[in-house]
N, C-alpha and C. Protein backbone atom coordinates (compact mmCIF):
# COMPACT_ATOMS: atom_id res chain seq x y z
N UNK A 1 0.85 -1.17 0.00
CA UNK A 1 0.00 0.00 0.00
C UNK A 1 0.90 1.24 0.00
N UNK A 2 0.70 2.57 -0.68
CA UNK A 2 1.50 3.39 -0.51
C UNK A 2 1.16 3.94 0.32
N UNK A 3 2.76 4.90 0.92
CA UNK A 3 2.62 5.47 2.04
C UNK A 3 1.41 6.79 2.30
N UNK A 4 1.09 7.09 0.98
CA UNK A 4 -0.35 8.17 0.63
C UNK A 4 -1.26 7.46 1.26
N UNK A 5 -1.84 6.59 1.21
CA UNK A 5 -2.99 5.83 1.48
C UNK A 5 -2.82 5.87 2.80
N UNK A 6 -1.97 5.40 3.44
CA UNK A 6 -1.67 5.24 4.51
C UNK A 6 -2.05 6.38 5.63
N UNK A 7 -1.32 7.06 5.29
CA UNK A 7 -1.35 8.56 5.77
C UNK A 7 -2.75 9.24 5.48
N UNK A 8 -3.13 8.96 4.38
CA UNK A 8 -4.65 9.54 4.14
C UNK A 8 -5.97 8.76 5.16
N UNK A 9 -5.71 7.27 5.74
CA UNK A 9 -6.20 6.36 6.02
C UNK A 9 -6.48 6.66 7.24
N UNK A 10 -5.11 6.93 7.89
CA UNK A 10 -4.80 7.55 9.69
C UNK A 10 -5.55 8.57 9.80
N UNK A 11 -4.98 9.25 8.89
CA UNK A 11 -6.11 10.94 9.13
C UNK A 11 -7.88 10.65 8.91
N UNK A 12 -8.06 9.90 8.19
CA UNK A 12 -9.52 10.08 8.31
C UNK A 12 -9.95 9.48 9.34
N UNK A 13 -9.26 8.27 9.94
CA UNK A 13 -9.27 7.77 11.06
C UNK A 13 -9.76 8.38 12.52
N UNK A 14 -8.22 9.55 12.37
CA UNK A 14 -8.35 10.63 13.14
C UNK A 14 -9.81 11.90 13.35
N UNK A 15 -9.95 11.87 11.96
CA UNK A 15 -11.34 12.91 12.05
C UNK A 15 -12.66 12.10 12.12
N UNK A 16 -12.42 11.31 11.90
CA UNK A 16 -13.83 10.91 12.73
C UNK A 16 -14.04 10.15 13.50
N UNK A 17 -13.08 9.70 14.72
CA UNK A 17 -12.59 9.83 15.70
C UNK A 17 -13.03 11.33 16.51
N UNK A 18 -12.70 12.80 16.23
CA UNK A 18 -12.48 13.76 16.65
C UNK A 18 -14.10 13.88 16.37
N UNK A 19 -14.93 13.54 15.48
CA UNK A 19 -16.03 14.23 15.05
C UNK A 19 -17.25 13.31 15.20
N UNK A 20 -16.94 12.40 15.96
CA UNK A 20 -18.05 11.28 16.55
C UNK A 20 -17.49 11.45 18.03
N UNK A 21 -16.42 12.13 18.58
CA UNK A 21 -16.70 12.61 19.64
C UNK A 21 -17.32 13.98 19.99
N UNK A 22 -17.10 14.61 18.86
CA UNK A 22 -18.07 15.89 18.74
C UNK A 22 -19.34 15.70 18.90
N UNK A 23 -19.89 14.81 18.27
CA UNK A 23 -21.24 14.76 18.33
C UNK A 23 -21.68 14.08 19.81
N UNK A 24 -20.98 13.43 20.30
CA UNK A 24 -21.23 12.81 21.62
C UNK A 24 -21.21 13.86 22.93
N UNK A 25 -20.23 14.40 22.77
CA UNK A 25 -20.01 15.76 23.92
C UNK A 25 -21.28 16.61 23.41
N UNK A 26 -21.94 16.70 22.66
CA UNK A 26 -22.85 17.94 22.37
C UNK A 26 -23.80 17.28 22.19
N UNK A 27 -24.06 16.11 22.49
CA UNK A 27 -25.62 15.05 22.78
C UNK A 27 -26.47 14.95 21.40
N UNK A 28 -25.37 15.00 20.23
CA UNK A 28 -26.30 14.57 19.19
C UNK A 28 -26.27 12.95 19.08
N UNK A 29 -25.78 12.35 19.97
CA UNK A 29 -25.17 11.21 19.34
C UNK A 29 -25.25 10.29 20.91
N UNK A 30 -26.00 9.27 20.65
CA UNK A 30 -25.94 8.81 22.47
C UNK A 30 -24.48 7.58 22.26
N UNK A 31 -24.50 7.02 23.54
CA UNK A 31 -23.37 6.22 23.22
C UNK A 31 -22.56 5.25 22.43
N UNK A 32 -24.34 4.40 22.87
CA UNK A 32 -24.28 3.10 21.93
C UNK A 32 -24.09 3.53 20.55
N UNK A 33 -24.23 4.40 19.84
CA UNK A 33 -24.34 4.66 18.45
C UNK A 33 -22.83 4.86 18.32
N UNK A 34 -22.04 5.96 19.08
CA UNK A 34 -21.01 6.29 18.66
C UNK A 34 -20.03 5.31 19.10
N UNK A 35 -20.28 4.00 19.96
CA UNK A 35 -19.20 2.92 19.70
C UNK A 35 -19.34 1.95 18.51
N UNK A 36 -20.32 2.33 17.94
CA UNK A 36 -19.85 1.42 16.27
C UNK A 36 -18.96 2.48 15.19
N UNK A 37 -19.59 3.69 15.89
CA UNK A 37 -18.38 4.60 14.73
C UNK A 37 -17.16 4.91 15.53
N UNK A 38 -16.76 4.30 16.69
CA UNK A 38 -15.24 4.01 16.81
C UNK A 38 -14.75 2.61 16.47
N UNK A 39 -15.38 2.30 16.30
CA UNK A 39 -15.08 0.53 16.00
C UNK A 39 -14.76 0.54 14.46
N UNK A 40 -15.31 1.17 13.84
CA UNK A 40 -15.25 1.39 12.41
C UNK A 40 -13.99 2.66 12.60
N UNK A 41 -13.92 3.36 13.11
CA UNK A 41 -12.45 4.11 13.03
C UNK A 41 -10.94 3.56 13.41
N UNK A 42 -11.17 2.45 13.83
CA UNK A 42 -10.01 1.73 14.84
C UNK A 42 -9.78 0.74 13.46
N UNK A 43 -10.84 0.28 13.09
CA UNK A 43 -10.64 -0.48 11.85
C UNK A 43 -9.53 0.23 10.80
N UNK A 44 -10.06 1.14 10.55
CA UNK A 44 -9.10 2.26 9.52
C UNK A 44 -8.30 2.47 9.84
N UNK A 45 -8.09 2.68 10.99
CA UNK A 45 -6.66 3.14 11.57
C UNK A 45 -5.67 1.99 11.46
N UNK A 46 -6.18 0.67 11.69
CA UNK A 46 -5.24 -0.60 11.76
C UNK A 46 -5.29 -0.68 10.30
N UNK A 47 -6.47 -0.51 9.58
CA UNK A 47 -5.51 -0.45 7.66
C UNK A 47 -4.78 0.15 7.61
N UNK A 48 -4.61 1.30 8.26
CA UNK A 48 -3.54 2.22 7.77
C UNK A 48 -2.39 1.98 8.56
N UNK A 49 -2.35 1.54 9.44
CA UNK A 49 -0.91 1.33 10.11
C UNK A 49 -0.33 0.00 9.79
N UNK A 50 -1.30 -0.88 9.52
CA UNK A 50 -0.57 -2.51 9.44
C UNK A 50 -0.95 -2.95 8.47
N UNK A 51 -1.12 -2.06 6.78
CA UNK A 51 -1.35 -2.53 6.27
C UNK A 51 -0.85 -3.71 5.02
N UNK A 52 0.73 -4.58 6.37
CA UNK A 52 1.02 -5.55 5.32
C UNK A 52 -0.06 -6.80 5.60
N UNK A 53 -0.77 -6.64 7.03
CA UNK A 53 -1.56 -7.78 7.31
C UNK A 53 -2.89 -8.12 6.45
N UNK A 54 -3.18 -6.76 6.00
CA UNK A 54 -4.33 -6.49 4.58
C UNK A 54 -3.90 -7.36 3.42
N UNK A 55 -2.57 -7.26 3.24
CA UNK A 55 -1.86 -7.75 1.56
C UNK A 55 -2.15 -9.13 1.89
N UNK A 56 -1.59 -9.67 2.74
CA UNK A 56 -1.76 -10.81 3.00
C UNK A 56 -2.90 -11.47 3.11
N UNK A 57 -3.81 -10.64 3.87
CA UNK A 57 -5.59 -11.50 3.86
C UNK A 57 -6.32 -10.98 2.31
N UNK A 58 -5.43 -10.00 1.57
CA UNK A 58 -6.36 -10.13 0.41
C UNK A 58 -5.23 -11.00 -0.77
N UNK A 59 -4.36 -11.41 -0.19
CA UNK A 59 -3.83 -12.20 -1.33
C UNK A 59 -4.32 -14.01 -0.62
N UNK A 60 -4.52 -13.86 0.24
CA UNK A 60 -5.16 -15.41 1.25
C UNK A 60 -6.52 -15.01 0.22
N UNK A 61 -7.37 -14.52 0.18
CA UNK A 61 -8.85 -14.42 -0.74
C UNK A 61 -8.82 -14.53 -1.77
N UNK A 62 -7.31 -13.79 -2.44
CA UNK A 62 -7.33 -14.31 -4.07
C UNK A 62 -7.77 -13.26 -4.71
N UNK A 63 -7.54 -11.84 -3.69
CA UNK A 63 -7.43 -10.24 -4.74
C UNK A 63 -6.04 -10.07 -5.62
N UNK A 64 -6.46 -9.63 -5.99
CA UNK A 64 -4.94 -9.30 -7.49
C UNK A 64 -4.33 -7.88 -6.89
N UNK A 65 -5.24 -6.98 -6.32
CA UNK A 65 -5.00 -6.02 -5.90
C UNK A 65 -5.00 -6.00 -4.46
N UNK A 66 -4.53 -4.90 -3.48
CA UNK A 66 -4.89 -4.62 -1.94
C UNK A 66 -6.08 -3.37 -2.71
N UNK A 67 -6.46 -2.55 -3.29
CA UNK A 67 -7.00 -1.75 -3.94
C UNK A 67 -8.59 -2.40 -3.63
N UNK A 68 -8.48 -3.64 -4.44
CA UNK A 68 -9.75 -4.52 -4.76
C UNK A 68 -10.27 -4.95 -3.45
N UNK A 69 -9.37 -5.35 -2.27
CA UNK A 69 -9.64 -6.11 -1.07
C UNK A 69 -10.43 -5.01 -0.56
N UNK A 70 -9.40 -4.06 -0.64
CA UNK A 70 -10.05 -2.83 0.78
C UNK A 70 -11.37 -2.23 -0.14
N UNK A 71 -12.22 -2.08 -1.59
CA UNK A 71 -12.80 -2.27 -1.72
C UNK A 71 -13.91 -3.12 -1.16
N UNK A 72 -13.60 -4.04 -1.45
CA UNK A 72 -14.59 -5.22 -0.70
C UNK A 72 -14.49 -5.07 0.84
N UNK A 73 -13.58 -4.77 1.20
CA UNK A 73 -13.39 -4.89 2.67
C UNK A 73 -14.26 -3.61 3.94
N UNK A 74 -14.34 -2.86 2.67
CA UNK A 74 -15.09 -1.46 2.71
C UNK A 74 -16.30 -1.57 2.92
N UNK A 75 -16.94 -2.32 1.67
CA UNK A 75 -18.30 -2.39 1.33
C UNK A 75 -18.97 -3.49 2.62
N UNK A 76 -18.17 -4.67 2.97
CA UNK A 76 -18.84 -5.70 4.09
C UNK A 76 -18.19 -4.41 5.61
N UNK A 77 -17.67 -3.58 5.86
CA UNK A 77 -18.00 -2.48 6.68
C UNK A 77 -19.44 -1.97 6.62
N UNK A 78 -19.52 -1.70 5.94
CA UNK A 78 -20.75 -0.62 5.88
C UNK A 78 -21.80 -1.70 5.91
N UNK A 79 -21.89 -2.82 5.24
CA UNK A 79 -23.32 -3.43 5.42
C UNK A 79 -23.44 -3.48 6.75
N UNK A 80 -22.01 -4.21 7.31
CA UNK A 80 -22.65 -4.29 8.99
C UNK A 80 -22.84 -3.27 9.69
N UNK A 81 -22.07 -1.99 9.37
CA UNK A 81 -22.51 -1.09 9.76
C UNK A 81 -24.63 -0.72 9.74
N UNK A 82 -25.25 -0.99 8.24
CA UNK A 82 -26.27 -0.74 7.99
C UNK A 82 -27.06 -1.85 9.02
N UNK A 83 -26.63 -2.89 8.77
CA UNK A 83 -27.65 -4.25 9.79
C UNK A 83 -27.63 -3.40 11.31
N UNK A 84 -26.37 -2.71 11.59
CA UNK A 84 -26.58 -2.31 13.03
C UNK A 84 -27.65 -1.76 13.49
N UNK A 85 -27.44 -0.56 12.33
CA UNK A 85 -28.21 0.53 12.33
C UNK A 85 -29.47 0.17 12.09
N UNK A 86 -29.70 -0.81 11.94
CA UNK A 86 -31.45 -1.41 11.24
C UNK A 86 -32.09 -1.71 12.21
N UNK A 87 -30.63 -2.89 13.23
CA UNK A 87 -31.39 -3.64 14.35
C UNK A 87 -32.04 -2.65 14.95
N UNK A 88 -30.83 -1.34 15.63
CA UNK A 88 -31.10 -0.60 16.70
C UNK A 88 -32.59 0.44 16.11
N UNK A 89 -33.01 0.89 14.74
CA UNK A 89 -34.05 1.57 14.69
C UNK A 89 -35.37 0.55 14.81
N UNK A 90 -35.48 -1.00 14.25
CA UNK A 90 -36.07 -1.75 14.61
C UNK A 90 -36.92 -1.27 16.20
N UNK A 91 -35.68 -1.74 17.31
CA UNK A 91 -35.70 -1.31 18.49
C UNK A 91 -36.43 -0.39 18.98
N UNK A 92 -35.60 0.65 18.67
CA UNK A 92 -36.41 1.65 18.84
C UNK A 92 -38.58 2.30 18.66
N UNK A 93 -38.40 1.54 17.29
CA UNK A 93 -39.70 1.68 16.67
C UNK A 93 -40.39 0.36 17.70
N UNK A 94 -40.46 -0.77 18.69
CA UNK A 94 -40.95 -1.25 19.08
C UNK A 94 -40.95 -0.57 20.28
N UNK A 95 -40.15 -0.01 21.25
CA UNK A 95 -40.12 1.17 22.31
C UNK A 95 -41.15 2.05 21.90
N UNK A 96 -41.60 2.40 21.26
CA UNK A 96 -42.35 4.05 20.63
C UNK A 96 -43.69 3.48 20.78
N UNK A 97 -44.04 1.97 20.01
CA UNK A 97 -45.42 1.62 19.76
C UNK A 97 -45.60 1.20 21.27
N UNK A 98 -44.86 0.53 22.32
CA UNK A 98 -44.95 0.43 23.02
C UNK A 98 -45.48 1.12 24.12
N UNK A 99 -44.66 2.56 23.92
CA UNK A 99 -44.79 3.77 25.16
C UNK A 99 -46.09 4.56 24.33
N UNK A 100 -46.53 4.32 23.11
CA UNK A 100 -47.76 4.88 22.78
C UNK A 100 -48.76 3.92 23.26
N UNK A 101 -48.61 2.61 23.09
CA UNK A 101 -50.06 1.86 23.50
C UNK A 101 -50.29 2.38 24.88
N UNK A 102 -48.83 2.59 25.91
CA UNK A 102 -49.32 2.50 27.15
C UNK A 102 -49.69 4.12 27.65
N UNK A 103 -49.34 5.13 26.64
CA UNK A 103 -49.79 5.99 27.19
C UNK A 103 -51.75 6.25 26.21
N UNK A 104 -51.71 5.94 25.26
CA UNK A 104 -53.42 5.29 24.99
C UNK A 104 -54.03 4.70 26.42
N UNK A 105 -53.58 3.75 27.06
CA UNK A 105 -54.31 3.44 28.15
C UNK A 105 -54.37 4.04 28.99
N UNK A 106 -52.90 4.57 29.68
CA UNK A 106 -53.47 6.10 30.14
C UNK A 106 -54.13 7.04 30.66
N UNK A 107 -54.73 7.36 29.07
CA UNK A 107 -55.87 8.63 28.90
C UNK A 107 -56.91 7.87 29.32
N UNK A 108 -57.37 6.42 28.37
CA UNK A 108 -58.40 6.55 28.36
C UNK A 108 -58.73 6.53 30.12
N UNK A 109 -57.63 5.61 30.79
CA UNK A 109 -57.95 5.58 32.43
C UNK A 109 -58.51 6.61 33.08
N UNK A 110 -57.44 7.77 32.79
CA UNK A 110 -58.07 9.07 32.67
C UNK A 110 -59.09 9.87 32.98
N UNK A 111 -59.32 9.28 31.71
CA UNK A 111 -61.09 9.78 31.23
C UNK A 111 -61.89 8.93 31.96
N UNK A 112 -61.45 7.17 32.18
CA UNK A 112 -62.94 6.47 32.72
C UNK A 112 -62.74 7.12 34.56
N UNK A 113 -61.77 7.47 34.91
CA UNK A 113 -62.01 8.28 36.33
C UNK A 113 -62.43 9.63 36.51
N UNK A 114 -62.25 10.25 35.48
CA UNK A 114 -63.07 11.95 35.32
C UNK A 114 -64.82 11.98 35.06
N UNK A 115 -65.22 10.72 34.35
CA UNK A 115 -66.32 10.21 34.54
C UNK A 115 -67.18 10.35 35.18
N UNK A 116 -66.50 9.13 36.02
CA UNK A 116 -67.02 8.20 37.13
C UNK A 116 -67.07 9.47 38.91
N UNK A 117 -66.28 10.68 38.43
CA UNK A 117 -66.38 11.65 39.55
C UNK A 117 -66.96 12.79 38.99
């Protein structure tokens, strides 16, 4: 890998690193979310620092290129990245219907005691 890549690899590493802690200190971003986008930055960072261990697992797969690997290697990032992100809105959207059914019952409780007095 050239030493460009490398260096370009660390640094982006670095900024979003710096900018998924930004968003965490200023509460756009709760925790759980921003430890998959350090997990995914630590990743980059180890391409970029060790990346003879890359040559090797993409010549073990049978890439012609490290170019082609970290391609691919890129793209199965991000899906799991996306499944994460799916499970946790999943989640979420069962929390919501949840805290709506129970605040529906609630009211109507509510109402059958404003009634009844």
């Amino acid at each position: 890998m050239p030493i460009q890549l490398s260096i370009a690899l660390v640094i982006f590493a670095i900024i979003l690193v710096i900018f998924t802690s930004f968003l965490l200190v200023r509460a756009k971003m709760p925790i759980k979310y921003s430890l998959i986008w350090y997990t995914f930055a630590v990743l980059i960072l180890l391409i970029g620092l060790v990346p003879n261990i890359f040559s090797s697992i993409a010549g073990a797969f049978g890439f012609s290129t490290l170019a082609n690997f970290m391609t691919a290697f890129i793209l199965v990032i991000l899906i799991l990245l996306n499944i994460a992100l799916t499970v946790m809105i999943a989640s979420q959207r069962r929390r919501i219907n949840l805290v709506s059914q129970e605040l529906a019952i609630l009211k109507k409780e509510l109402n059958d005691a404003k009634k009844q007095h």
